[in-house]
N, C-alpha and C. Protein backbone atom coordinates (compact mmCIF):
# COMPACT_ATOMS: atom_id res chain seq x y z
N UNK A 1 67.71 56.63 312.57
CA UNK A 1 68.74 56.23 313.50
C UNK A 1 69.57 57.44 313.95
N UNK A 2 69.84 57.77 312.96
CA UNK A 2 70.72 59.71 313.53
C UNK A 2 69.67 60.18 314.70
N UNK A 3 68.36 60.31 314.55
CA UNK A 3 68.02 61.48 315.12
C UNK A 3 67.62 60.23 316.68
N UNK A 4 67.95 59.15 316.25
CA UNK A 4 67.83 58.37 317.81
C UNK A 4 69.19 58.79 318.77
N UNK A 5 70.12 59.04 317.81
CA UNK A 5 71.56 59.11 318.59
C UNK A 5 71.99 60.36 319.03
N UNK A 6 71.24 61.27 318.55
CA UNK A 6 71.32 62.96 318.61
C UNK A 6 70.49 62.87 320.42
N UNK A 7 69.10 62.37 320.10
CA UNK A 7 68.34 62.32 321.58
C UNK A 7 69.29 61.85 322.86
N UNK A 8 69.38 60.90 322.13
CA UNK A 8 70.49 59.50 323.20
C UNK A 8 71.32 60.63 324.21
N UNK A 9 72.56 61.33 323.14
CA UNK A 9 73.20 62.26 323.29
C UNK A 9 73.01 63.43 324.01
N UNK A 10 71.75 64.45 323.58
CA UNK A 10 71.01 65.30 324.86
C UNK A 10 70.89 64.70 326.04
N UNK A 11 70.16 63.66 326.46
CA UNK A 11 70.08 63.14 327.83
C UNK A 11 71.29 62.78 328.51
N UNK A 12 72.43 62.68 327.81
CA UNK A 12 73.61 62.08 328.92
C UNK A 12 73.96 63.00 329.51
N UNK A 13 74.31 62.63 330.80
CA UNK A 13 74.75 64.10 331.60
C UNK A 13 76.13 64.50 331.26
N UNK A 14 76.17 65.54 331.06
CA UNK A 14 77.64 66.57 330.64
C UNK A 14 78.09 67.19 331.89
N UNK A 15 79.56 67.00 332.38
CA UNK A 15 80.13 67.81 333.27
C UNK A 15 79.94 69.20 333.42
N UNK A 16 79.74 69.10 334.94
CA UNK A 16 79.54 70.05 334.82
C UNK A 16 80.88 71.24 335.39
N UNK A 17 80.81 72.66 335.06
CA UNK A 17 82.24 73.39 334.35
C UNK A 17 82.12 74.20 336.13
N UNK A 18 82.82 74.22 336.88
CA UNK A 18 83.02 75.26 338.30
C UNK A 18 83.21 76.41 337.59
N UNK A 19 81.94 77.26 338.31
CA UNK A 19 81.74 78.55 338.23
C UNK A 19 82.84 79.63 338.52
N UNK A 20 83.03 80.62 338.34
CA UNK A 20 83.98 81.84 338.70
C UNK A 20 83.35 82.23 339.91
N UNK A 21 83.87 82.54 340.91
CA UNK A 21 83.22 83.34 342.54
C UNK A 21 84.00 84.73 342.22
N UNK A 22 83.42 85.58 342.37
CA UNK A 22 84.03 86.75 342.97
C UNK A 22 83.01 88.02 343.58
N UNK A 23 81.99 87.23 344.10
CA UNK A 23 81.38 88.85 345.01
C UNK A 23 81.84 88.29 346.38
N UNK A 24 82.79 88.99 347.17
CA UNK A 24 83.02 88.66 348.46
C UNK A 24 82.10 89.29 349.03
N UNK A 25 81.64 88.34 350.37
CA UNK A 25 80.82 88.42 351.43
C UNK A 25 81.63 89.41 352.34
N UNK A 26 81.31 90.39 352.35
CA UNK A 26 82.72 90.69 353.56
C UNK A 26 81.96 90.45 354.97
N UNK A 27 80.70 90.77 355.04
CA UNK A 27 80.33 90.69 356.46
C UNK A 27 80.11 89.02 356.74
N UNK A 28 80.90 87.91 355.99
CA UNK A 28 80.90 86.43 356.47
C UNK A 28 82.10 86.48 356.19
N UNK A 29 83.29 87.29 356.02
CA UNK A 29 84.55 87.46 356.39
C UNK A 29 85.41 87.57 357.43
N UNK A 30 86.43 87.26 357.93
CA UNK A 30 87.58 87.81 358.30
C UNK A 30 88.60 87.59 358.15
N UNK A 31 89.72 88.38 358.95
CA UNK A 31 91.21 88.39 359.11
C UNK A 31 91.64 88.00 360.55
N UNK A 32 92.23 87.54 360.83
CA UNK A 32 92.31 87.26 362.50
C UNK A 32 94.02 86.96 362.04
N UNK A 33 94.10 87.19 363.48
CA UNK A 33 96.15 86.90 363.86
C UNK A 33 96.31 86.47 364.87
N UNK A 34 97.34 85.77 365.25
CA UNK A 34 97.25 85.11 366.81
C UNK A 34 98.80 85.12 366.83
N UNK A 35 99.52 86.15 368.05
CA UNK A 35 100.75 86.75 368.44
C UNK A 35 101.10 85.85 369.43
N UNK A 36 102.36 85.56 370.31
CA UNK A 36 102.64 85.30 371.28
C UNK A 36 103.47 86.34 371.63
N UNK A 37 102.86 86.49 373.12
CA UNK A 37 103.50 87.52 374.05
C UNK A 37 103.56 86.92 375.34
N UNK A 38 105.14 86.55 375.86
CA UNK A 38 105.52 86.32 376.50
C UNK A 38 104.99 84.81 376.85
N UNK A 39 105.26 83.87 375.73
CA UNK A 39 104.81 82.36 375.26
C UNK A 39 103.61 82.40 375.38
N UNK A 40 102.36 83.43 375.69
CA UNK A 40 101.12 83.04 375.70
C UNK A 40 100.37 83.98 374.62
N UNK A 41 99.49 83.14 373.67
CA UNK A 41 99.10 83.63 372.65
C UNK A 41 97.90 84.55 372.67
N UNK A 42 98.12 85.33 371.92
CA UNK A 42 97.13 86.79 372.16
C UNK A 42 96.23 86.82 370.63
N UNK A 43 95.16 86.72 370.95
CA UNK A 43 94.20 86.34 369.15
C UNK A 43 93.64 87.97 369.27
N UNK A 44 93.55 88.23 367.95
CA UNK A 44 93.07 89.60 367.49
C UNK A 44 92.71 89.61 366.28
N UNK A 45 91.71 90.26 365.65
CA UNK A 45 90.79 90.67 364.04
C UNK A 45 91.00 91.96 363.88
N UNK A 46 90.80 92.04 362.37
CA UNK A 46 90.93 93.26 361.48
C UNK A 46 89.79 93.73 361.55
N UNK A 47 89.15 94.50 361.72
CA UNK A 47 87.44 94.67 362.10
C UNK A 47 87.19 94.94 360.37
N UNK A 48 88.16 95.88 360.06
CA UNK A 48 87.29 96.33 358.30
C UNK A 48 88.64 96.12 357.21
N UNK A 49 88.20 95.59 355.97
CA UNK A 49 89.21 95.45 355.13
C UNK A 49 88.54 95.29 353.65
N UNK A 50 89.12 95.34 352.97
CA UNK A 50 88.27 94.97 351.37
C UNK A 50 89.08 94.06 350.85
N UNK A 51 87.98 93.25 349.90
CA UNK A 51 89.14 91.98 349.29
C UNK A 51 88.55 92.24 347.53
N UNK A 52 89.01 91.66 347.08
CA UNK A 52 88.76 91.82 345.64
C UNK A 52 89.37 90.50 344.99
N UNK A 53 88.48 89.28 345.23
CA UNK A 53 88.84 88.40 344.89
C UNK A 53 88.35 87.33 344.15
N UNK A 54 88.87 87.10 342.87
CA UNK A 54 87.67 86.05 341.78
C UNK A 54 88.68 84.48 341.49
N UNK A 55 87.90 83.67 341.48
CA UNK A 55 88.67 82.66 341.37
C UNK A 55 87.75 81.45 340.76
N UNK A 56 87.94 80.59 339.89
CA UNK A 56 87.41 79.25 339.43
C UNK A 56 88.06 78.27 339.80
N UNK A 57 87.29 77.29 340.74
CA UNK A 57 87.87 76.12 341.53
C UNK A 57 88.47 75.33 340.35
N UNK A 58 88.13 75.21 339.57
CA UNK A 58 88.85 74.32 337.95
C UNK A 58 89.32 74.57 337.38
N UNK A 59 89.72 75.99 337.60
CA UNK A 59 91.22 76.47 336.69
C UNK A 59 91.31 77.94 337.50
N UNK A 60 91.81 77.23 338.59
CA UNK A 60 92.74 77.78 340.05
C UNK A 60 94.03 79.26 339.71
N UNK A 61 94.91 78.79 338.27
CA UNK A 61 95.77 79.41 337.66
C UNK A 61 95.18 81.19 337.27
N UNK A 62 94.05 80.90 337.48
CA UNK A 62 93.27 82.72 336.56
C UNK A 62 92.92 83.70 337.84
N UNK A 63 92.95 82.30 338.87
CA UNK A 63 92.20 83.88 340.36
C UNK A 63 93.36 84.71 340.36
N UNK A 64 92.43 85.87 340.56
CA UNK A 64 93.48 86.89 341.31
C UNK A 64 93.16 87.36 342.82
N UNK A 65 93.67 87.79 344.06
CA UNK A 65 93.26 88.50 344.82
C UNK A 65 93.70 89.50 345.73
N UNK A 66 92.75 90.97 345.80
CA UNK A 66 93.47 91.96 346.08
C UNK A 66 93.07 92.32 347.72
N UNK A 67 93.51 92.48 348.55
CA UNK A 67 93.21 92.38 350.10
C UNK A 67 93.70 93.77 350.78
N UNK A 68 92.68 95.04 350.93
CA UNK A 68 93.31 96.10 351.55
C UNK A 68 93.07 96.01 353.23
N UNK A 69 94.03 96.05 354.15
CA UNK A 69 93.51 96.26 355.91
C UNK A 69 93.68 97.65 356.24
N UNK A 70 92.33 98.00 356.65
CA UNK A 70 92.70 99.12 357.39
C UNK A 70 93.02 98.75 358.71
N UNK A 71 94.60 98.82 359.32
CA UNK A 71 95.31 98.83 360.59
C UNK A 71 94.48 99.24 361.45
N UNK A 72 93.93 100.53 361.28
CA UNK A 72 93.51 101.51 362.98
C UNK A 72 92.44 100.52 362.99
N UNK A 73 91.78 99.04 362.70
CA UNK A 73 90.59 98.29 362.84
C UNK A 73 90.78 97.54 363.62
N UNK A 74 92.15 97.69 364.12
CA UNK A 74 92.83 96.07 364.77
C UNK A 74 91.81 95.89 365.67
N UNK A 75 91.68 95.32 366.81
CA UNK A 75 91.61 94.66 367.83
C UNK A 75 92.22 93.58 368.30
N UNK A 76 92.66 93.75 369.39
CA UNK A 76 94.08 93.21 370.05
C UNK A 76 93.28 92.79 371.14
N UNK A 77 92.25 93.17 371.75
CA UNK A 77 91.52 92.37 373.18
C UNK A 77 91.18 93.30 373.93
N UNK A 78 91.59 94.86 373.84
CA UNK A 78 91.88 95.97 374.59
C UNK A 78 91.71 97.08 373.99
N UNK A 79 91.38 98.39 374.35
CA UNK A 79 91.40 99.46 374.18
C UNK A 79 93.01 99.93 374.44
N UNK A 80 93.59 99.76 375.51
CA UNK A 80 95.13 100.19 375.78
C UNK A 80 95.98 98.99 374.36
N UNK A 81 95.27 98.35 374.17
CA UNK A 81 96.78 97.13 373.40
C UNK A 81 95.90 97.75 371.99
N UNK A 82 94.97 97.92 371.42
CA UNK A 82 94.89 98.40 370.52
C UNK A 82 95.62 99.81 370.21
N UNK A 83 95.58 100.90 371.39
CA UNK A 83 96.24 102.12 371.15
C UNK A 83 97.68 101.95 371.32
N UNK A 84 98.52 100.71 371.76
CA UNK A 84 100.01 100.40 371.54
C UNK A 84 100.71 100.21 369.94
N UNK A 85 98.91 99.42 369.67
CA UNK A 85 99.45 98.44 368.26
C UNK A 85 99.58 99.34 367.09
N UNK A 86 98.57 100.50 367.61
CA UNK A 86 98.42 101.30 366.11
C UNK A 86 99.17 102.71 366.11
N UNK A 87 100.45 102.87 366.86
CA UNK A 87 101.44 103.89 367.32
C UNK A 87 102.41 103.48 366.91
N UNK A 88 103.66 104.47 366.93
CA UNK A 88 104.65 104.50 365.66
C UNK A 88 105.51 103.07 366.28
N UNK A 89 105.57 102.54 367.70
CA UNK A 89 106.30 101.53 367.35
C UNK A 89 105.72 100.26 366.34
N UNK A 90 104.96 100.20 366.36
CA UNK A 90 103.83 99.04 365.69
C UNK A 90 103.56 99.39 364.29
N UNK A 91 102.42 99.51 364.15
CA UNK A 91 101.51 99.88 363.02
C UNK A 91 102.21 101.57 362.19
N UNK A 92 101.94 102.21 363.36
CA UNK A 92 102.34 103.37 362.78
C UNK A 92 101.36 104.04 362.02
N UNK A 93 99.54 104.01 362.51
CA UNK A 93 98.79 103.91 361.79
C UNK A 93 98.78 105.87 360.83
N UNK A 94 99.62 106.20 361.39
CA UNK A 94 99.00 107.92 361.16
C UNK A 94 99.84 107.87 360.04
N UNK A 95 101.06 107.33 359.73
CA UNK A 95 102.08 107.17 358.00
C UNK A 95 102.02 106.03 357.46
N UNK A 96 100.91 105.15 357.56
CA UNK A 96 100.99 103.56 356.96
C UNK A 96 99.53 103.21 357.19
N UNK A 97 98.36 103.86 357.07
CA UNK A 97 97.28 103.36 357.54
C UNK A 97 96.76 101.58 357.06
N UNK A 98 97.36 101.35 355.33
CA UNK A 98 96.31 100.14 355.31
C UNK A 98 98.11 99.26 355.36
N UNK A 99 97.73 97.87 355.39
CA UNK A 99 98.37 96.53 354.39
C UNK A 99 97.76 95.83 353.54
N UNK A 100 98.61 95.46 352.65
CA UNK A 100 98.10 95.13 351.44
C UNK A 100 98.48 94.20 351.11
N UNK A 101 98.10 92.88 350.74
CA UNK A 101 98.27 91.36 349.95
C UNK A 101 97.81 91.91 348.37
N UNK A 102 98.85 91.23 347.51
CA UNK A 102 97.95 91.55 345.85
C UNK A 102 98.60 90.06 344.91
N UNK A 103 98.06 89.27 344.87
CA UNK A 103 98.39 87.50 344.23
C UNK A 103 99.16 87.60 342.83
N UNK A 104 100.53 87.38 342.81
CA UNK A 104 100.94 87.03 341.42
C UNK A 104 100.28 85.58 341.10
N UNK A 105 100.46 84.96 341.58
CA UNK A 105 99.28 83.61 341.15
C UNK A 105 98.80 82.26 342.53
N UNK A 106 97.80 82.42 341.67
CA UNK A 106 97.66 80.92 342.37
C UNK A 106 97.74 79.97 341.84
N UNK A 107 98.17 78.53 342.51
CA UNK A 107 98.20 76.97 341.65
C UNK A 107 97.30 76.18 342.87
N UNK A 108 97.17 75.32 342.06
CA UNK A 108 96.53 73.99 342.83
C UNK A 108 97.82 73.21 343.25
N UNK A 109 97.41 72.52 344.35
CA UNK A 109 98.50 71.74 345.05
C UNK A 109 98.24 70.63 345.79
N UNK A 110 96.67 69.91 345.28
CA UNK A 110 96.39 68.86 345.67
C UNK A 110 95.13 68.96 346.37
N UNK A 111 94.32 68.32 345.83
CA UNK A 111 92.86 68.03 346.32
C UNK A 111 92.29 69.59 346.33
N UNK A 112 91.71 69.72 347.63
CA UNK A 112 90.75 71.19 347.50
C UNK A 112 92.13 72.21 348.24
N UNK A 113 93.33 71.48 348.25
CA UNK A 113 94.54 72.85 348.61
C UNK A 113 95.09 73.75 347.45
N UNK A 114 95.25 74.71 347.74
CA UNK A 114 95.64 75.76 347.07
C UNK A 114 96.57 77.08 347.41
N UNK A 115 97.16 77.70 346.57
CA UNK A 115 98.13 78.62 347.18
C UNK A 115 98.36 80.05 345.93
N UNK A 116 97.96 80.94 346.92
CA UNK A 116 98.29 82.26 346.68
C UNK A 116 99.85 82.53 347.25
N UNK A 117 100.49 83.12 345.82
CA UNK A 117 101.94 83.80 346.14
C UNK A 117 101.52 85.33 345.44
N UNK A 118 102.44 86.31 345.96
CA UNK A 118 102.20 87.43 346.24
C UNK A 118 102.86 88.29 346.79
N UNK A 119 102.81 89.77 346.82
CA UNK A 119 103.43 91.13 347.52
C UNK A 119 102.52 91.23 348.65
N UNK A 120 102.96 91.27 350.03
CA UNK A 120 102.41 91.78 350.81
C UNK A 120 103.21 93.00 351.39
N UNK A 121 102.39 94.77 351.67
CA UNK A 121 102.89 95.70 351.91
C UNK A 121 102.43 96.12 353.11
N UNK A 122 103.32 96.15 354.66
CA UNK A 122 103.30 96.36 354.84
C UNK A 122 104.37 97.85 355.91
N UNK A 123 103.48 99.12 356.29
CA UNK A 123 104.39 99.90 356.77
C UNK A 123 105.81 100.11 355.69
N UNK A 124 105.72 100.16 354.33
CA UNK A 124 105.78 100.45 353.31
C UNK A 124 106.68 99.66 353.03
N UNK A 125 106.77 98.15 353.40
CA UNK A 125 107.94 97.34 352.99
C UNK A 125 106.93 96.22 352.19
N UNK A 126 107.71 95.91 351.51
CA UNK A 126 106.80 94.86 350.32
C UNK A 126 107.57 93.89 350.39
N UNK A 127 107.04 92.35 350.86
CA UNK A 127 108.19 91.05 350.89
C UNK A 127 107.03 90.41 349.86
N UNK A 128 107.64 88.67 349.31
CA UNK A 128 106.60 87.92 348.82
C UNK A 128 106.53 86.94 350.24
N UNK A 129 105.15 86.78 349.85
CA UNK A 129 104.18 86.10 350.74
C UNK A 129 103.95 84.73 349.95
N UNK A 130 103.45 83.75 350.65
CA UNK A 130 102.77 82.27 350.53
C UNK A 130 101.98 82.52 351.13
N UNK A 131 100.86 81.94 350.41
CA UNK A 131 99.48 82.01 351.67
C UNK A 131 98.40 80.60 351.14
N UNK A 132 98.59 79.52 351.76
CA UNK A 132 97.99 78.13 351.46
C UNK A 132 96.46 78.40 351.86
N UNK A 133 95.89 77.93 351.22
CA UNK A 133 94.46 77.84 351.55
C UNK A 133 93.65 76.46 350.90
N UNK A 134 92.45 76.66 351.68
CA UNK A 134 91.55 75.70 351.08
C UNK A 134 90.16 75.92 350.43
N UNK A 135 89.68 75.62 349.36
CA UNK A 135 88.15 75.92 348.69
C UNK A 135 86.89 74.71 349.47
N UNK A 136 86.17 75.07 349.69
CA UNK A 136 84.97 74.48 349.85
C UNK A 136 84.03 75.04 349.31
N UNK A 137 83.46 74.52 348.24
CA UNK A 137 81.84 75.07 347.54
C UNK A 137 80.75 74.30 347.96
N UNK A 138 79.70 74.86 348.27
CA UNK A 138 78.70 74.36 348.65
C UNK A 138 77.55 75.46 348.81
N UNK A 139 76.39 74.76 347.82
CA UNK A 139 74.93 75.61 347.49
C UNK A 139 75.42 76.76 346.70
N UNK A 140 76.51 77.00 345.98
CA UNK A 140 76.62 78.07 345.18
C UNK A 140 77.35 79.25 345.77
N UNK A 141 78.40 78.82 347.32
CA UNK A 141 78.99 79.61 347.59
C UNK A 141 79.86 79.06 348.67
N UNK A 142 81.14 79.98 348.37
CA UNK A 142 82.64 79.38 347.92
C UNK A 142 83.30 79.62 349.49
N UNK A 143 83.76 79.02 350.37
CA UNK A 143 84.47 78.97 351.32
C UNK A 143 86.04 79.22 351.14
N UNK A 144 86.87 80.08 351.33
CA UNK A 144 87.86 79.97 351.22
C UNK A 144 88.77 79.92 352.94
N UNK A 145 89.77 79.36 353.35
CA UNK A 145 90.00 79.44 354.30
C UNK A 145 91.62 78.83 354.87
N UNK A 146 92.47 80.02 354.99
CA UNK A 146 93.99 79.78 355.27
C UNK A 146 94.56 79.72 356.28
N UNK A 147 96.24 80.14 356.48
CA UNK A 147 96.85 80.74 357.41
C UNK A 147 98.19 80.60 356.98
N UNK A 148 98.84 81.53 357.44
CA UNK A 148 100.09 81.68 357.25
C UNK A 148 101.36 82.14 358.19
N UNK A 149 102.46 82.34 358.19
CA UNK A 149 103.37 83.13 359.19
C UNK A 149 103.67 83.96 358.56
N UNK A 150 103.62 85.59 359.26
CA UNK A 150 104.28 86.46 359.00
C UNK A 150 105.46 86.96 360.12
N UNK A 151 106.32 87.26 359.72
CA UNK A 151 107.73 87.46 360.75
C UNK A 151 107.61 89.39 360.47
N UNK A 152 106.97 89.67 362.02
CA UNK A 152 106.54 91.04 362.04
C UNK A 152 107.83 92.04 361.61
N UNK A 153 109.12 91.59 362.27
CA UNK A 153 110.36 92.27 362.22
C UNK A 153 110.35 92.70 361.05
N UNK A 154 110.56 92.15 359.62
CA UNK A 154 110.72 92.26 358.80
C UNK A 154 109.86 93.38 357.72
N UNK A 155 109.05 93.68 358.30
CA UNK A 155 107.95 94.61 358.02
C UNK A 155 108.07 96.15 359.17
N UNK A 156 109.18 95.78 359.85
CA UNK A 156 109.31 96.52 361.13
C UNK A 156 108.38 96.84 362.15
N UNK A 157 107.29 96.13 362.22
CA UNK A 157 106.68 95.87 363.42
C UNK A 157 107.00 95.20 364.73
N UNK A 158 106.88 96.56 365.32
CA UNK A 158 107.32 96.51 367.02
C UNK A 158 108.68 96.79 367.15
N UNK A 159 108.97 98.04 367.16
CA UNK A 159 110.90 98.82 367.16
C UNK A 159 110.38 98.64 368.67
N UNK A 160 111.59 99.28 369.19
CA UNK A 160 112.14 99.20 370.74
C UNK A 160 112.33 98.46 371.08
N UNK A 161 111.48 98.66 372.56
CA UNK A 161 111.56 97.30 373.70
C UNK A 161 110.80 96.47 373.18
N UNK A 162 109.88 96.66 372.36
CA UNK A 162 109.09 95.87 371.55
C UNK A 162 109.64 94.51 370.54
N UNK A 163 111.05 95.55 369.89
CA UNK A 163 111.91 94.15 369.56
C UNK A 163 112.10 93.14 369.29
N UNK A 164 111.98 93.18 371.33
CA UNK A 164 113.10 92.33 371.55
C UNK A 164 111.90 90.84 371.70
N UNK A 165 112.49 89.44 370.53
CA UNK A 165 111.36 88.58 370.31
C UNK A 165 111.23 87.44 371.53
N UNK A 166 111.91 87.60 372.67
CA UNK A 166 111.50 87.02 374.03
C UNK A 166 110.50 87.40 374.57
N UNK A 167 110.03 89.22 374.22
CA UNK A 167 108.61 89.27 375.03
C UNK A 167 107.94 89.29 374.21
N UNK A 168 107.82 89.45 372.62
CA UNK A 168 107.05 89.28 372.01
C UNK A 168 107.99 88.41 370.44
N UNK A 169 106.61 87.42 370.28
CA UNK A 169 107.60 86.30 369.16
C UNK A 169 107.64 87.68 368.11
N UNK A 170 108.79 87.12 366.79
CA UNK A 170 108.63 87.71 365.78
C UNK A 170 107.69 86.88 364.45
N UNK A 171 107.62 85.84 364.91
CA UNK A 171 106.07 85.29 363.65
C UNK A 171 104.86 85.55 364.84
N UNK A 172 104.26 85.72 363.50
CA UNK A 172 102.38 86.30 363.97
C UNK A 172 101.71 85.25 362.92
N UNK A 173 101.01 84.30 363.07
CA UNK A 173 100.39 83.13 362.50
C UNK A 173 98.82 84.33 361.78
N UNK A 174 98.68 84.50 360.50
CA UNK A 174 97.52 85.39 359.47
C UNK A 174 96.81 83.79 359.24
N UNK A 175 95.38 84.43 359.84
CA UNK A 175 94.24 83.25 359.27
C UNK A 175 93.04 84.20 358.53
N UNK A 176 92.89 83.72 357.36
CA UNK A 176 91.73 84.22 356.86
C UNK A 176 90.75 83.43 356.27
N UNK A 177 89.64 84.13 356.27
CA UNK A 177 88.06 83.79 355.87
C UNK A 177 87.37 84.09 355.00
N UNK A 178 87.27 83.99 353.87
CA UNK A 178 86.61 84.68 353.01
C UNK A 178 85.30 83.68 352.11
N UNK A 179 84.44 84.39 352.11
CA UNK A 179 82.85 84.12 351.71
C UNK A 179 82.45 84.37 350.39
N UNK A 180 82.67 83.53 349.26
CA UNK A 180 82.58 84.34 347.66
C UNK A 180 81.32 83.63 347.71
N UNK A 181 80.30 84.53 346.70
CA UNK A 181 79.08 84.15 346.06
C UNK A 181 80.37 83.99 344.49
């Protein structure tokens, strides 16, 4: 009878445990931003950036993730609006080349939502960040996918006439993409 209940026991199916992801896909990645200038919205990508990010959908509390942008990658829609963005009123790419996100933690916050809090540095000012996102796994690889507001001023993006937030807003809406095996 034991060794009937031992068998019994092997065959029942056991939960199964969500894997750890952390080789990011970068080329099924991105960063994208979407500005308003002069109430009409202007969408632009980070062309190159590195992420360094591991996370277990079932115990959400252990990811960490580290996100470097290289600025001079922007694209803004233009050759002239890219060479505005990455000059000392803006970016300032020649004394500030990357920004940087780095996660004091993440929690779960209901169903497949989730949230990274964090230092984001940019143009050498460091604020904390929120950054909500969502997991989707499927075939063994991990969808992650957010957005957030960043209020450029505060990071001092765009001095001058640049400013002033009638011709250009001071939130910039951050959406990202990221692809974990």
């Amino acid at each position: 009878m034991k060794h009937f209940f031992a068998v019994v026991c092997l065959l029942l199916p056991v939960p199964a445990h969500a894997a750890e992801y952390s080789h990011v896909q970068l080329d099924k990645s991105s960063i994208a931003f979407i500005s308003t200038q002069m109430s009409v919205p202007v969408a632009g990508v980070f062309k190159k950036f590195s992420a360094n990010i591991r996370i277990n959908p079932s115990r959400p509390e252990t990811g960490i993730a580290q996100i470097d942008i290289d600025l001079a990658s922007i694209d803004a829609g233009s050759a002239e609006a890219n060479d505005e963005v990455t000059g000392k009123n803006w970016f300032n790419v020649a004394e500030f080349p990357r920004a940087k996100f780095v996660s004091d933690s993440v929690k779960a916050v209901g169903g497949a939502n989730f949230e990274a809090t964090g230092k984001m540095t940019i143009k050498g000012k460091t604020m904390e960040m929120r950054a909500p996102f969502i997991l989707k796994e499927d075939k063994g690889v991990l969808n992650i996918d957010g957005s957030f507001t960043l209020k450029r001023l505060e990071f001092g993006i765009g001095s001058g006439e640049w400013g002033d937030t009638s011709v250009v807003a001071d939130e910039v809406q951050i959406k990202f993409h990221f692809v974990l095996k």
